[in-house]
Protein backbone atom coordinates (compact mmCIF):
# COMPACT_ATOMS: atom_id res chain seq x y z
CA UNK A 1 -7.63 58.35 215.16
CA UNK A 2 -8.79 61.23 217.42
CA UNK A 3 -6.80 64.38 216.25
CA UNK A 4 -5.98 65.43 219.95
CA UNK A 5 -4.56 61.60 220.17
CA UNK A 6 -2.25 62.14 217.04
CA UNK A 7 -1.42 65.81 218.24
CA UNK A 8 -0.11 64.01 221.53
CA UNK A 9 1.81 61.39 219.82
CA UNK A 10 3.40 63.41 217.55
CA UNK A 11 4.79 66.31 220.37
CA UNK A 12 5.72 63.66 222.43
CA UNK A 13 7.64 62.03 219.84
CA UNK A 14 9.26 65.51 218.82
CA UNK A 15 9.68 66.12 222.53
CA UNK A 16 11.91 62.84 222.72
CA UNK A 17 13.61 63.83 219.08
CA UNK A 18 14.75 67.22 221.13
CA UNK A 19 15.96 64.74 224.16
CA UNK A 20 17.87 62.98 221.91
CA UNK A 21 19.61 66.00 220.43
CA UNK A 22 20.58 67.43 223.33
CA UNK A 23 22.33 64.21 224.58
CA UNK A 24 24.37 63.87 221.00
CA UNK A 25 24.94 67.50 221.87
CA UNK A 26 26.66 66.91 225.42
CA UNK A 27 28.42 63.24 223.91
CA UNK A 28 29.88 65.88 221.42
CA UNK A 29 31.09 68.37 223.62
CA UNK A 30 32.87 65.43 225.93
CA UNK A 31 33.91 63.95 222.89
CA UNK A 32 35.97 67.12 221.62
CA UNK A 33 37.15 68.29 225.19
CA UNK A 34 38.17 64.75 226.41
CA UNK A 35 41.83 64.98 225.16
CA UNK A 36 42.27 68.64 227.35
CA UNK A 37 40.65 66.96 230.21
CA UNK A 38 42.80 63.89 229.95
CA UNK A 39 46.06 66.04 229.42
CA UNK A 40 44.66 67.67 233.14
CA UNK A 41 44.47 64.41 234.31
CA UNK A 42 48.35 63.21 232.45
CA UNK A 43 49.57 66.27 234.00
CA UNK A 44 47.88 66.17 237.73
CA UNK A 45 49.49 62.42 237.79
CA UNK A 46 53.08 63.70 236.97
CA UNK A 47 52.85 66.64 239.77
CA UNK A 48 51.67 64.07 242.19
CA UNK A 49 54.41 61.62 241.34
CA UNK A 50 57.16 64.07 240.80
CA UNK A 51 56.44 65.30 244.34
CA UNK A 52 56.03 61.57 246.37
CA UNK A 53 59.45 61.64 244.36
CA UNK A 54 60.89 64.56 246.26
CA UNK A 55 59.00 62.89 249.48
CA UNK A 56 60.64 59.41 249.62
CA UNK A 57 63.96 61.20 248.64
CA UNK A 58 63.13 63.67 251.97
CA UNK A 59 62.82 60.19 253.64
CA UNK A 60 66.47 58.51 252.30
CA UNK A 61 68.33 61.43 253.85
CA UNK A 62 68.98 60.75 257.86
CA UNK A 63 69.41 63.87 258.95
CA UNK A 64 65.89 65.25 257.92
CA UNK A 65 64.70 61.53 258.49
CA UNK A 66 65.65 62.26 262.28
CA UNK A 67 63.84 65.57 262.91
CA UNK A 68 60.55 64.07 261.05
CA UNK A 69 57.91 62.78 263.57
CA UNK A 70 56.05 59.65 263.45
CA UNK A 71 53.15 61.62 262.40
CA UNK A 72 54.79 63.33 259.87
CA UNK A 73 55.99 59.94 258.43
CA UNK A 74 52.61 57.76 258.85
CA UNK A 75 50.71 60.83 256.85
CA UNK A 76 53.10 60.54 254.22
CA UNK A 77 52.55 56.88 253.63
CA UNK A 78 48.78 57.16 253.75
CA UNK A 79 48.78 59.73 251.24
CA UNK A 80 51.27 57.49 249.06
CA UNK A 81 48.72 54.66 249.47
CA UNK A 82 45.86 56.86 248.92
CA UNK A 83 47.75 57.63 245.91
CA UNK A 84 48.65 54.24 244.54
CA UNK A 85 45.02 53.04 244.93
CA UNK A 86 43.77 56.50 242.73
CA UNK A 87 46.85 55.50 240.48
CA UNK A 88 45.46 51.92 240.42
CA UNK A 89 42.18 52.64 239.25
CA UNK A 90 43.13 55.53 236.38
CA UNK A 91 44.94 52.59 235.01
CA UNK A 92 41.49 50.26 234.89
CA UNK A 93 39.81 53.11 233.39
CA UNK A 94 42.51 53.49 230.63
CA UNK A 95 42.78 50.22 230.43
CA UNK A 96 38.50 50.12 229.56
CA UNK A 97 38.83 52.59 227.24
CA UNK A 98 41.25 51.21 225.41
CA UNK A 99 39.22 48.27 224.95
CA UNK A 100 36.25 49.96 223.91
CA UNK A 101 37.85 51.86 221.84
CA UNK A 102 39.46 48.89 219.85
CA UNK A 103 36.22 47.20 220.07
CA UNK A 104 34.75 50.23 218.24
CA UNK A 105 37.66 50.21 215.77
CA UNK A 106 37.41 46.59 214.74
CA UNK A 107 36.10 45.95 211.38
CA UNK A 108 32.46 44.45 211.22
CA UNK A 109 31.35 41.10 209.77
């Protein structure tokens, strides 16, 4: 084999081996900051619900009921519905990872 040919081979190999690191490197770093992220994410969902909360409770009392305008009311049930579809998919997501991670936790054989 040409020695130029092997030289090739081999760096471009190498180069890949380096690829490869990196991207063990990154899964890593997900990997250890996923439970901060997903505490974020826990905590983001209980401020948003917490405050449609207060919202529909703003919306049971008549006398601010009255004063609100139709805007004011049609913007507030978009953004709940805006909401229950983001809800809607966190839950799929958890849902997946749940399974994958039971998948990965399953004996083999």
């Amino acid at each position: 084999m040409d020695p130029l040919t092997a030289a090739a081979t081999i760096i471009q190999v190498a180069d890949f081996g380096l690829s490869v690191v990196s991207e063990i490197y990154r899964y890593i770093d997900l990997y250890i900051t996923a439970e901060q992220r997903l505490e974020r994410v826990a905590k983001h969902v209980e401020l948003t619900s917490d405050l449609l909360q207060n919202v529909g409770d703003l919306f049971r009392d008549r006398a601010i009921e009255r004063i609100m305008t139709e805007s004011v009311k049609r913007t507030a049930v978009s953004t709940a519905k805006e909401c229950e579809s983001i809800l809607k998919e966190l839950l799929e997501i958890v849902d997946k990872a749940r399974y994958a991670l039971a998948v990965l936790r399953a004996p083999i054989g």
